[in-house]
Structure formats: structure tokens, C-alpha cells
C-alpha atoms as a PDB file:
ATOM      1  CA  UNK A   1     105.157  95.637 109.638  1.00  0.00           C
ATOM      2  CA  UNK A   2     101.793  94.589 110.739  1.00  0.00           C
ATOM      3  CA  UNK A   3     100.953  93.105 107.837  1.00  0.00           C
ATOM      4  CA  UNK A   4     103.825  90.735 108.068  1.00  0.00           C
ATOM      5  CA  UNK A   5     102.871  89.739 111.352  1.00  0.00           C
ATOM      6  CA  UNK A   6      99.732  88.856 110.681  1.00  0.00           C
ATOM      7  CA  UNK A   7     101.018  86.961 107.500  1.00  0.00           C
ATOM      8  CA  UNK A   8     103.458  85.130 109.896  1.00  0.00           C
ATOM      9  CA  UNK A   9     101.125  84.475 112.578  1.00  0.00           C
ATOM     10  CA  UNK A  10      98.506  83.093 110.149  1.00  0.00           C
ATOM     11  CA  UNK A  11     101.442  80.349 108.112  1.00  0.00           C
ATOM     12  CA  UNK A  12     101.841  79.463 111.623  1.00  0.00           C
ATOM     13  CA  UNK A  13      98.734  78.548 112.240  1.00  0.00           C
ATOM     14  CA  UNK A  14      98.356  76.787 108.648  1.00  0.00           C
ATOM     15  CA  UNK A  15     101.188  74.943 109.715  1.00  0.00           C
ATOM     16  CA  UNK A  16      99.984  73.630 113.047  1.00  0.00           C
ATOM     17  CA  UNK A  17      96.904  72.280 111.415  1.00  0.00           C
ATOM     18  CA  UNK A  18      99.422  70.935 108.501  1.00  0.00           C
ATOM     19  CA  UNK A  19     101.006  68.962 111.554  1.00  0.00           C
ATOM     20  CA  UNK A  20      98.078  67.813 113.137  1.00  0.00           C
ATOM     21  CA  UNK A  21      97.435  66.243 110.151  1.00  0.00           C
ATOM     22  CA  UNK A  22     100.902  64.490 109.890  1.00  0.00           C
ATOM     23  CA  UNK A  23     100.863  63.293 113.592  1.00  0.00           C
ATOM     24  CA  UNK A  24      97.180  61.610 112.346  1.00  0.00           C
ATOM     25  CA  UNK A  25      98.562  59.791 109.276  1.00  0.00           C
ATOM     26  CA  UNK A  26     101.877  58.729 111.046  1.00  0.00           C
ATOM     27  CA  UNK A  27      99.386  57.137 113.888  1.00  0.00           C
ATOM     28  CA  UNK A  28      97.901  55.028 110.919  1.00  0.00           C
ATOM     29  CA  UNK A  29      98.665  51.413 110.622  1.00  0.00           C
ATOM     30  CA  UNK A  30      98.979  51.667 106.835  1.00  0.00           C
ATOM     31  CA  UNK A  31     102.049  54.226 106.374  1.00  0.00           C
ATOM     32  CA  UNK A  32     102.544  54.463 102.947  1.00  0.00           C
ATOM     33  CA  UNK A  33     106.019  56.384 100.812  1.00  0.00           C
ATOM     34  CA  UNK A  34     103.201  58.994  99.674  1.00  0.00           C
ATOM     35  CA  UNK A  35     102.651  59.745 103.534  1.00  0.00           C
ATOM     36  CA  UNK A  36     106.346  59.222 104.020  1.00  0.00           C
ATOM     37  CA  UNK A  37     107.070  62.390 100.839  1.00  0.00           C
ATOM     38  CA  UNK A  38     104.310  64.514 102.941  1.00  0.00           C
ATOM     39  CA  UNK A  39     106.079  64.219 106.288  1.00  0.00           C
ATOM     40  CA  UNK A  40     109.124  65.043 104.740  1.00  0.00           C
ATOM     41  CA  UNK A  41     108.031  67.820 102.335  1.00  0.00           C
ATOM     42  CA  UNK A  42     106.123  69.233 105.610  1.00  0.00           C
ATOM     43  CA  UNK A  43     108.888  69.252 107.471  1.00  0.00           C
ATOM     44  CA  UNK A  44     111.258  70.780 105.260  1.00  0.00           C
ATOM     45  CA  UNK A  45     108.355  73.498 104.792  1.00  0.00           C
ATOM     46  CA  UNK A  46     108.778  74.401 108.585  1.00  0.00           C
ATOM     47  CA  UNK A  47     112.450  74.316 108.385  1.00  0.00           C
ATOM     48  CA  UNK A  48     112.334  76.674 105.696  1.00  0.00           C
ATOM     49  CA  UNK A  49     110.047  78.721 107.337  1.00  0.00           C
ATOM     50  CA  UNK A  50     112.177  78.849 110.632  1.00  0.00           C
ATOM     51  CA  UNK A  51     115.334  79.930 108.423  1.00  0.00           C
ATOM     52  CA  UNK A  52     113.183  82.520 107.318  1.00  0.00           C
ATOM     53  CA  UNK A  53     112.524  84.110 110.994  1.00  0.00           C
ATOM     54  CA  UNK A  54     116.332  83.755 112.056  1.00  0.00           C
ATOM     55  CA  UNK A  55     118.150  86.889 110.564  1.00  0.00           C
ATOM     56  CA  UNK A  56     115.607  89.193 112.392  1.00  0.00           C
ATOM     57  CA  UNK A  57     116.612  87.011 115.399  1.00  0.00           C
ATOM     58  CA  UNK A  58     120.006  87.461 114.943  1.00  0.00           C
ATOM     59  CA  UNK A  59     120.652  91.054 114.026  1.00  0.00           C
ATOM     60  CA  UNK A  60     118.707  91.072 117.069  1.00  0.00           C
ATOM     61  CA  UNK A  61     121.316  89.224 118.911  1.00  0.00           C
ATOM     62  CA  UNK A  62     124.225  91.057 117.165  1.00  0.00           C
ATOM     63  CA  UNK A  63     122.569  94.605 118.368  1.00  0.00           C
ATOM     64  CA  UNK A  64     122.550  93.470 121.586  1.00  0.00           C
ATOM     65  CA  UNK A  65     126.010  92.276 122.087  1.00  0.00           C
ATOM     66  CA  UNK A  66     127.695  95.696 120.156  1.00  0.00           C
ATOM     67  CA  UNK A  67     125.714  97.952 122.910  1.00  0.00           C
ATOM     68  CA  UNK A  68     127.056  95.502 125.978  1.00  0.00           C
ATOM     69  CA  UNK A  69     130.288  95.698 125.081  1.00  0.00           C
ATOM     70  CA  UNK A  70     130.213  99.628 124.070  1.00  0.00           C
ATOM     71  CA  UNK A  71     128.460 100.390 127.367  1.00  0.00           C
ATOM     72  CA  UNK A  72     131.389  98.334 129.358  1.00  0.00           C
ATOM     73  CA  UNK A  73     134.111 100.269 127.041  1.00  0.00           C
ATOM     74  CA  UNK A  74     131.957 103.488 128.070  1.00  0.00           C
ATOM     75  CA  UNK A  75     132.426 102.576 131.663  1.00  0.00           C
ATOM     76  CA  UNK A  76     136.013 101.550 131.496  1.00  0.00           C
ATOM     77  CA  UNK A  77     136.814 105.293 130.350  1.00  0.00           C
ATOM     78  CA  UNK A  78     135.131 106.615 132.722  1.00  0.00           C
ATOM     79  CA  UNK A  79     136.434 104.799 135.314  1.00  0.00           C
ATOM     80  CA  UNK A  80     139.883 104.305 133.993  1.00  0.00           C
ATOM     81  CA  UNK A  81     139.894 100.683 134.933  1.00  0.00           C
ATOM     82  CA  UNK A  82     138.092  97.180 133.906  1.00  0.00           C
ATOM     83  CA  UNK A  83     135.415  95.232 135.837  1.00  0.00           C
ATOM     84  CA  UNK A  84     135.742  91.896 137.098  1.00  0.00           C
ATOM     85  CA  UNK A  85     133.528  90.739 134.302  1.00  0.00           C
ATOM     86  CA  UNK A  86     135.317  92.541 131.332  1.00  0.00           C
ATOM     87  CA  UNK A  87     138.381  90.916 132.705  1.00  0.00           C
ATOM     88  CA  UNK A  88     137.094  87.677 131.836  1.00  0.00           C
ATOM     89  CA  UNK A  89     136.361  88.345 128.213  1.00  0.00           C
END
């Protein structure tokens, strides 16, 4: 798992400098369509890369939400009645 972070972390930072890069030709008078394919092959590079990162996100998210609602089903039966909050759901 390490290893992957440090892969991540370091195509991060290849991608900042990537950027800096784009933000410096876009700032130059003479924009041409090979600067115009860079910015936009860049940028889907980054988007890709983002897609990439979601699912861990998002099982995350997923995880999270199945224990909430099991510990307020938990709590219901030991209570024998619904909170205020569960009521609203």
C-alpha cells in the first residue's frame, strides 16, 4: 500500500509541474492548436487520474453510510422506538 502512495503522491507532483507549464504557455501571446492539443490532452490526463482515486473514495463513502444506518437500527431495537432523526429518513 505504501508503494502506491508514494506512486500517487509522486504523478501528483508530475502533474503540478505539467500544469505549471500549461498556465505558462496559455499566458503566451502566441497560442497555437499544438498548445491548444497539450492543454487538452493534460487535462484529460488529470481527469483520468481523478477517476482513478474515486472508487476508494466511494466505497469509502458507502462503508460509512451502511454502519450509520446499522448503528441507528441497533439503537432502535434497543430502545424499541425511532429517533427524531431516523424519522426523517
Amino acid at each position: 500500500m505504501e508503494t502506491v502512495r508514494q506512486v500517487i503522491v509522486k504523478s501528483e507532483e508530475l502533474h503540478s509541474r505539467l500544469w505549471s507549464k500549461v498556465v505558462a504557455l496559455s499566458e503566451n501571446t502566441r497560442y497555437s492548436g499544438i498548445t491548444a492539443l497539450f492543454i487538452k490532452s493534460l487535462n484529460d490526463v488529470l481527469d483520468l487520474h481523478g477517476k482513478r482515486k474515486m472508487p476508494a473514495r466511494e466505497t469509502a463513502t458507502y462503508f460509512v453510510t451502511f454502519l450509520s444506518i446499522a448503528m441507528l437500527g441497533y439503537q432502535a431495537g434497543l430502545t424499541g422506538k425511532r429517533s427524531p432523526i431516523a424519522n426523517l429518513c
